[in-house]
C-alpha atoms as a PDB file:
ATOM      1  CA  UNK A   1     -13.801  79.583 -99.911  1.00  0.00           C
ATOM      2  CA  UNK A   2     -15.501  76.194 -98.606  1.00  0.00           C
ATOM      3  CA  UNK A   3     -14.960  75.733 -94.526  1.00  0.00           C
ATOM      4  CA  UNK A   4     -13.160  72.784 -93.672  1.00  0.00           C
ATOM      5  CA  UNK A   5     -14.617  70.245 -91.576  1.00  0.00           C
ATOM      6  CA  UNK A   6     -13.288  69.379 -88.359  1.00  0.00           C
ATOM      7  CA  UNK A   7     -12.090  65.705 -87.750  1.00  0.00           C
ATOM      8  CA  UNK A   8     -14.876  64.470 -85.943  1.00  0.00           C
ATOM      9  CA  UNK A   9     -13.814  63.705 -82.439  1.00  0.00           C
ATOM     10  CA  UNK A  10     -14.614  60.043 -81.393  1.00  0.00           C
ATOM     11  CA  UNK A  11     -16.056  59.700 -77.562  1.00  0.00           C
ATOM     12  CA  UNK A  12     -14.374  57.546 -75.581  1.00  0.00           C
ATOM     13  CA  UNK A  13     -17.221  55.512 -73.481  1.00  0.00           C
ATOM     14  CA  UNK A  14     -16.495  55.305 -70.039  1.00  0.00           C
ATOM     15  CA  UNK A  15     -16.969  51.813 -68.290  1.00  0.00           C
ATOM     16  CA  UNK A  16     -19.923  52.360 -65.699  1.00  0.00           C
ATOM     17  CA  UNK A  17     -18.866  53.059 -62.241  1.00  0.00           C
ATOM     18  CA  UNK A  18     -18.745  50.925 -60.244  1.00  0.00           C
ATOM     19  CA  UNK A  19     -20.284  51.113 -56.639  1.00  0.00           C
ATOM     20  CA  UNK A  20     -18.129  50.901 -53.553  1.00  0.00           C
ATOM     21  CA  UNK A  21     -20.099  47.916 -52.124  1.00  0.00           C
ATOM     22  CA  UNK A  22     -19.419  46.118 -55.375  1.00  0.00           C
ATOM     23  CA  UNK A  23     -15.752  46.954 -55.071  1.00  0.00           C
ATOM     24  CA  UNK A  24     -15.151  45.814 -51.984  1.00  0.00           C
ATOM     25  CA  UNK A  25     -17.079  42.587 -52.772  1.00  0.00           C
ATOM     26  CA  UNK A  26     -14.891  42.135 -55.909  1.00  0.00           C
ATOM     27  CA  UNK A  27     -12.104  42.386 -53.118  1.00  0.00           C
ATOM     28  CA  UNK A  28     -13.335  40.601 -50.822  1.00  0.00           C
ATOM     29  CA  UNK A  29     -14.659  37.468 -53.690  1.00  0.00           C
ATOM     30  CA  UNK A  30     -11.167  35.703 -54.105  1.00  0.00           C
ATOM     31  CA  UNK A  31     -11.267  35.112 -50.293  1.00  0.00           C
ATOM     32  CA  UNK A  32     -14.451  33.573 -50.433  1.00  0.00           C
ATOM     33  CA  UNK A  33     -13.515  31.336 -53.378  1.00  0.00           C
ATOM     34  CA  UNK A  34     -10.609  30.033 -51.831  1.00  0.00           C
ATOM     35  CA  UNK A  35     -12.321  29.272 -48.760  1.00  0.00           C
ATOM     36  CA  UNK A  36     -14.767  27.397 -50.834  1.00  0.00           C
ATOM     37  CA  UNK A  37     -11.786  25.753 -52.569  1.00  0.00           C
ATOM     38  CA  UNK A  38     -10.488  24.813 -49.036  1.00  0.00           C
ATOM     39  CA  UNK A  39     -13.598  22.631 -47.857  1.00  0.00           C
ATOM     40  CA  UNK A  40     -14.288  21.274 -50.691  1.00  0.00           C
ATOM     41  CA  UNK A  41     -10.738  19.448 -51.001  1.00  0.00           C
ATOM     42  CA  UNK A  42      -9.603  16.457 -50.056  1.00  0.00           C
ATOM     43  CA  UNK A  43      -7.233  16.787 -47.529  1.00  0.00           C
ATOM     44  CA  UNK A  44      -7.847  16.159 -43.716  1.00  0.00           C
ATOM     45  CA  UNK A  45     -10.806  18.526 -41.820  1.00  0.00           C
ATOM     46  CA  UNK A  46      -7.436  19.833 -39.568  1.00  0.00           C
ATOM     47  CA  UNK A  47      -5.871  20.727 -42.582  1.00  0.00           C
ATOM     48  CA  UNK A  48      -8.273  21.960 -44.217  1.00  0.00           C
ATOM     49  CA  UNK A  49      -9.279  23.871 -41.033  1.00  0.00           C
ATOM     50  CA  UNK A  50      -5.712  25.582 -40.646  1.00  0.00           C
ATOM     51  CA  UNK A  51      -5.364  26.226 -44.020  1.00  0.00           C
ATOM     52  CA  UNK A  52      -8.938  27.818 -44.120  1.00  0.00           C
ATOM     53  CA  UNK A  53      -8.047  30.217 -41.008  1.00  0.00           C
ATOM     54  CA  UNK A  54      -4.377  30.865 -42.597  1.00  0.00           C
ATOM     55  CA  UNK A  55      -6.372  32.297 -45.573  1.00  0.00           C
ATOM     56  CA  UNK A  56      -9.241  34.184 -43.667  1.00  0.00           C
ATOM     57  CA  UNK A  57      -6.762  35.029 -40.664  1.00  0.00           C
ATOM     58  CA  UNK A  58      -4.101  35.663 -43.313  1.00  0.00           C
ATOM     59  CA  UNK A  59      -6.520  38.153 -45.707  1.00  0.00           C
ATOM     60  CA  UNK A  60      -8.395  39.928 -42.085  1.00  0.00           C
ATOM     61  CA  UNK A  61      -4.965  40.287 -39.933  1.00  0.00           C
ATOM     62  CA  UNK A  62      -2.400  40.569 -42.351  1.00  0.00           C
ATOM     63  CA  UNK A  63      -4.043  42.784 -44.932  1.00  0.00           C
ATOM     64  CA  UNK A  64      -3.733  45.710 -47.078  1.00  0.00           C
ATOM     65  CA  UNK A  65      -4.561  48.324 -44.646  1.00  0.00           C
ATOM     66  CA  UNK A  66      -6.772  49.984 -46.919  1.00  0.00           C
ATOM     67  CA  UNK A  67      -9.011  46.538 -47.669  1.00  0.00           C
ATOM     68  CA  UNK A  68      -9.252  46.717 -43.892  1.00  0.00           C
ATOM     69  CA  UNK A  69     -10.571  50.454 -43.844  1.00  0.00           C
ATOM     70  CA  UNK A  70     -12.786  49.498 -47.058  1.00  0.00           C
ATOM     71  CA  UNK A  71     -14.132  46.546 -45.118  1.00  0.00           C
ATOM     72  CA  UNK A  72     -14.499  48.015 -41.769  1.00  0.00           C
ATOM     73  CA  UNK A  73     -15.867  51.236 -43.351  1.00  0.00           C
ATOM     74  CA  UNK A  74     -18.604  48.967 -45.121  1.00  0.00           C
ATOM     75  CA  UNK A  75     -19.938  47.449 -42.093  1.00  0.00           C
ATOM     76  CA  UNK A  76     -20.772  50.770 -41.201  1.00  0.00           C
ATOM     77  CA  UNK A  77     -21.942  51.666 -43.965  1.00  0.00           C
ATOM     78  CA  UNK A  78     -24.259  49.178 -44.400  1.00  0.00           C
ATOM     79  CA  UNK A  79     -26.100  50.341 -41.151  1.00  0.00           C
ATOM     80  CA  UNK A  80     -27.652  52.580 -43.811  1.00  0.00           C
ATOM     81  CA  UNK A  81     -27.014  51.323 -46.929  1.00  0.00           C
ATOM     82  CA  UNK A  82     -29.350  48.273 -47.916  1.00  0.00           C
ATOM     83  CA  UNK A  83     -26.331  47.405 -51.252  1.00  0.00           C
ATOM     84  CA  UNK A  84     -23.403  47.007 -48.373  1.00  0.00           C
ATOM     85  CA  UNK A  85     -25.302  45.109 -46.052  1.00  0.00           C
ATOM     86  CA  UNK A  86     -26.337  42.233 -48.773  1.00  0.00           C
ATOM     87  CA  UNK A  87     -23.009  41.984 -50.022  1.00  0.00           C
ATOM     88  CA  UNK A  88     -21.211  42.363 -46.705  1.00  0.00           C
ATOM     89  CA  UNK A  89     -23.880  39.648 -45.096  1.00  0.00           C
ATOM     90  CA  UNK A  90     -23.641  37.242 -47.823  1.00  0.00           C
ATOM     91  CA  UNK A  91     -20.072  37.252 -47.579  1.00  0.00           C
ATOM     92  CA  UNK A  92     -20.062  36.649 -44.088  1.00  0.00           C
ATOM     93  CA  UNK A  93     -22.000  33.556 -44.838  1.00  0.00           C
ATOM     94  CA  UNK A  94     -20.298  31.916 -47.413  1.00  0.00           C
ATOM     95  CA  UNK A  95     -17.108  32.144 -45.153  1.00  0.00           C
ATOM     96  CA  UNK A  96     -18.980  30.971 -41.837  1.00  0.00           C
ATOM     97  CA  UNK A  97     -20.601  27.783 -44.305  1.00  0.00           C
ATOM     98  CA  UNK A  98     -16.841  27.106 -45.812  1.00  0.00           C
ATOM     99  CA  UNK A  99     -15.745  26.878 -42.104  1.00  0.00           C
ATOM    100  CA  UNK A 100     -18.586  24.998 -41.299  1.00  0.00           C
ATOM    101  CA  UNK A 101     -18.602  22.127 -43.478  1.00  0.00           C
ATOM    102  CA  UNK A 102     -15.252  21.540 -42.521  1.00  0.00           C
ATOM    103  CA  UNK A 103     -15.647  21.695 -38.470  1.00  0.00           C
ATOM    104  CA  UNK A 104     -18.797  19.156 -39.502  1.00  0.00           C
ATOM    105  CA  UNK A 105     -16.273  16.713 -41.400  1.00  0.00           C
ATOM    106  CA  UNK A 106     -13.683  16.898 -38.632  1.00  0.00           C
ATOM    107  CA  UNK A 107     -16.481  15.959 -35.918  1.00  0.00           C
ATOM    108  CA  UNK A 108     -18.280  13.669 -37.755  1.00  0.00           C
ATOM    109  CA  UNK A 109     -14.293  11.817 -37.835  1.00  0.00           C
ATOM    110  CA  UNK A 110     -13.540  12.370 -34.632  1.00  0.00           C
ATOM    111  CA  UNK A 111     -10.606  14.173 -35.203  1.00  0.00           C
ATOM    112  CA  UNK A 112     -12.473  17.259 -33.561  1.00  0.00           C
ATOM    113  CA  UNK A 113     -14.600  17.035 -30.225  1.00  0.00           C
ATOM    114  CA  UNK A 114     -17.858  16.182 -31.145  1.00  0.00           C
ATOM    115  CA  UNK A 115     -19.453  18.142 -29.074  1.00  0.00           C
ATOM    116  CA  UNK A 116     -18.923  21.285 -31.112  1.00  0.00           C
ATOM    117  CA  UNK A 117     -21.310  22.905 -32.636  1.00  0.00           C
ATOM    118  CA  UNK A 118     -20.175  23.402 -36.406  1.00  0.00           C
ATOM    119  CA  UNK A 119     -21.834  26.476 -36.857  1.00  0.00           C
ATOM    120  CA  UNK A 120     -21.601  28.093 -33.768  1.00  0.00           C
ATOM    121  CA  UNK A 121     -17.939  27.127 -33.924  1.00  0.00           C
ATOM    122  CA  UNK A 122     -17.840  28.951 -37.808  1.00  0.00           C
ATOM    123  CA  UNK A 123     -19.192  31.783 -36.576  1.00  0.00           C
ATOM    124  CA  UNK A 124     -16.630  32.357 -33.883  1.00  0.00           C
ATOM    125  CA  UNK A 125     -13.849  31.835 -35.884  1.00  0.00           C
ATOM    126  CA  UNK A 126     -15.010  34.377 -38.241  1.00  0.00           C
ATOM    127  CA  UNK A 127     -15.409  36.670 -35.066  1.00  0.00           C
ATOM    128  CA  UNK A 128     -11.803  36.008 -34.344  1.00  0.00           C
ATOM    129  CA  UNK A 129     -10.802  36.566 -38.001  1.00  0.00           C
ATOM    130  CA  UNK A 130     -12.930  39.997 -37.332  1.00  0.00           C
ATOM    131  CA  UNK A 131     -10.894  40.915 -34.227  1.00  0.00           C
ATOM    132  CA  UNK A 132      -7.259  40.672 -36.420  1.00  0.00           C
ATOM    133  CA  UNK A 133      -8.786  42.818 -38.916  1.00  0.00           C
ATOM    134  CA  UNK A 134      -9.926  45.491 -36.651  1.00  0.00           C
ATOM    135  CA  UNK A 135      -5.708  44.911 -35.131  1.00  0.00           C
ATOM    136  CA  UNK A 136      -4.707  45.872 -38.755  1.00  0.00           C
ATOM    137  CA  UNK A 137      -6.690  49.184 -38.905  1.00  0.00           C
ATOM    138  CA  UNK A 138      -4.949  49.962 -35.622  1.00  0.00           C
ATOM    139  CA  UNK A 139      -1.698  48.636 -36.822  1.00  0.00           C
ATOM    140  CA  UNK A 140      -1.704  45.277 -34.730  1.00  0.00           C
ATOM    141  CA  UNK A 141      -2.172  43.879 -31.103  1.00  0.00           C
ATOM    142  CA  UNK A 142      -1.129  42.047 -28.758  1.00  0.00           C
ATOM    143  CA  UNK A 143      -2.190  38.820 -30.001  1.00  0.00           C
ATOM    144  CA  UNK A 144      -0.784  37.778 -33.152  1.00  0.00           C
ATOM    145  CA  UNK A 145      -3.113  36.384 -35.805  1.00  0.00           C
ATOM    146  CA  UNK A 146      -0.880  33.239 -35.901  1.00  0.00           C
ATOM    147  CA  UNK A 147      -0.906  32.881 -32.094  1.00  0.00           C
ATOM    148  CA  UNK A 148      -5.078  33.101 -32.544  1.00  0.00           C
ATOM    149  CA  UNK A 149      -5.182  30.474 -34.621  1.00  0.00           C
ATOM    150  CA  UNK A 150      -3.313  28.308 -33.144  1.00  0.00           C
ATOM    151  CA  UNK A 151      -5.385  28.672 -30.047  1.00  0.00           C
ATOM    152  CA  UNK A 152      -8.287  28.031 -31.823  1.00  0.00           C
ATOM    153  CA  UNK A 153      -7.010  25.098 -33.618  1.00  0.00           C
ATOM    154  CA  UNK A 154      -6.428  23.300 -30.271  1.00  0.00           C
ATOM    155  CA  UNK A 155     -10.006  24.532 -28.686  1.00  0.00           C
ATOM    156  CA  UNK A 156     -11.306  22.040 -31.657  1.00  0.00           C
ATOM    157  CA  UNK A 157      -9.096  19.126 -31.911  1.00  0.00           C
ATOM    158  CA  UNK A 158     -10.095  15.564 -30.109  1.00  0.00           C
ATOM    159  CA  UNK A 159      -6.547  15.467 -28.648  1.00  0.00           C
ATOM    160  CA  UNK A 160      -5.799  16.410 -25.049  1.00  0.00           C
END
């Protein structure tokens, strides 16, 4: 009596993992691009400006709770972790440059003060855009992200 063979059973190849600092930068990515987008397109530096913070203020303070926790939980992670601190740091800097070159634009048209400092500026906006993401992990504050940005919109604009 001859043995049968057994169908050969095909392995299914599993896609490599991928690492939670990649995740949360493939996340975090369409943010970036659309920030990039943003400057780079003709309209006016104040709209380009609001629509820039609507996005960043909009992603940061009015997010999926759990790309908040991923996000916040990276920054602390990448205390230790040399993978989460590139990614995280680079895409801190591709936002701060989109809002940059925009606050520059607006200045150099005088429809912001000129006295600004375009990077400094960036940089705070993204520390704002920081403070409505820690409100979502605690499930909001007393400062709405809208009411922020508005704020901010008139600390730059030439018009008293």
């Amino acid at each position: 009596m001859k043995k049968k063979k057994r169908p050969r059973r095909e392995r299914a190849i599993a896609a490599p993992a991928v690492s939670p600092a990649v995740a949360l930068e493939q996340q975090a990515l369409p943010i970036v691009s659309e920030l990039d987008r943003v400057a780079r397109g003709t309209e006016s530096a104040p709209v380009k400006l609001e629509g820039a913070m609507e996005i960043l203020f909009g992603a940061y303070g009015e997010s999926d709770p759990e790309f908040s926790g991923r996000l916040l939980g990276g920054w602390l992670q990448a205390r230790n972790d040399k993978e989460f601190r590139l990614t995280l740091a680079w895409q801190r800097e591709q936002i701060r440059l989109s809002l940059q070159d925009i606050l520059a634009e607006g200045a150099t048209r005088g429809v912001f003060r000129r006295d600004l400092e375009p990077g400094a500026v960036a940089a705070v906006i993204l520390g704002v855009a920081e403070g409505c993401l820690l409100q979502t992990a605690t499930q909001g504050g007393s400062v709405t992200p809208e009411h922020l940005l508005r704020t901010v919109l008139r600390l730059v604009s030439n018009e008293a």
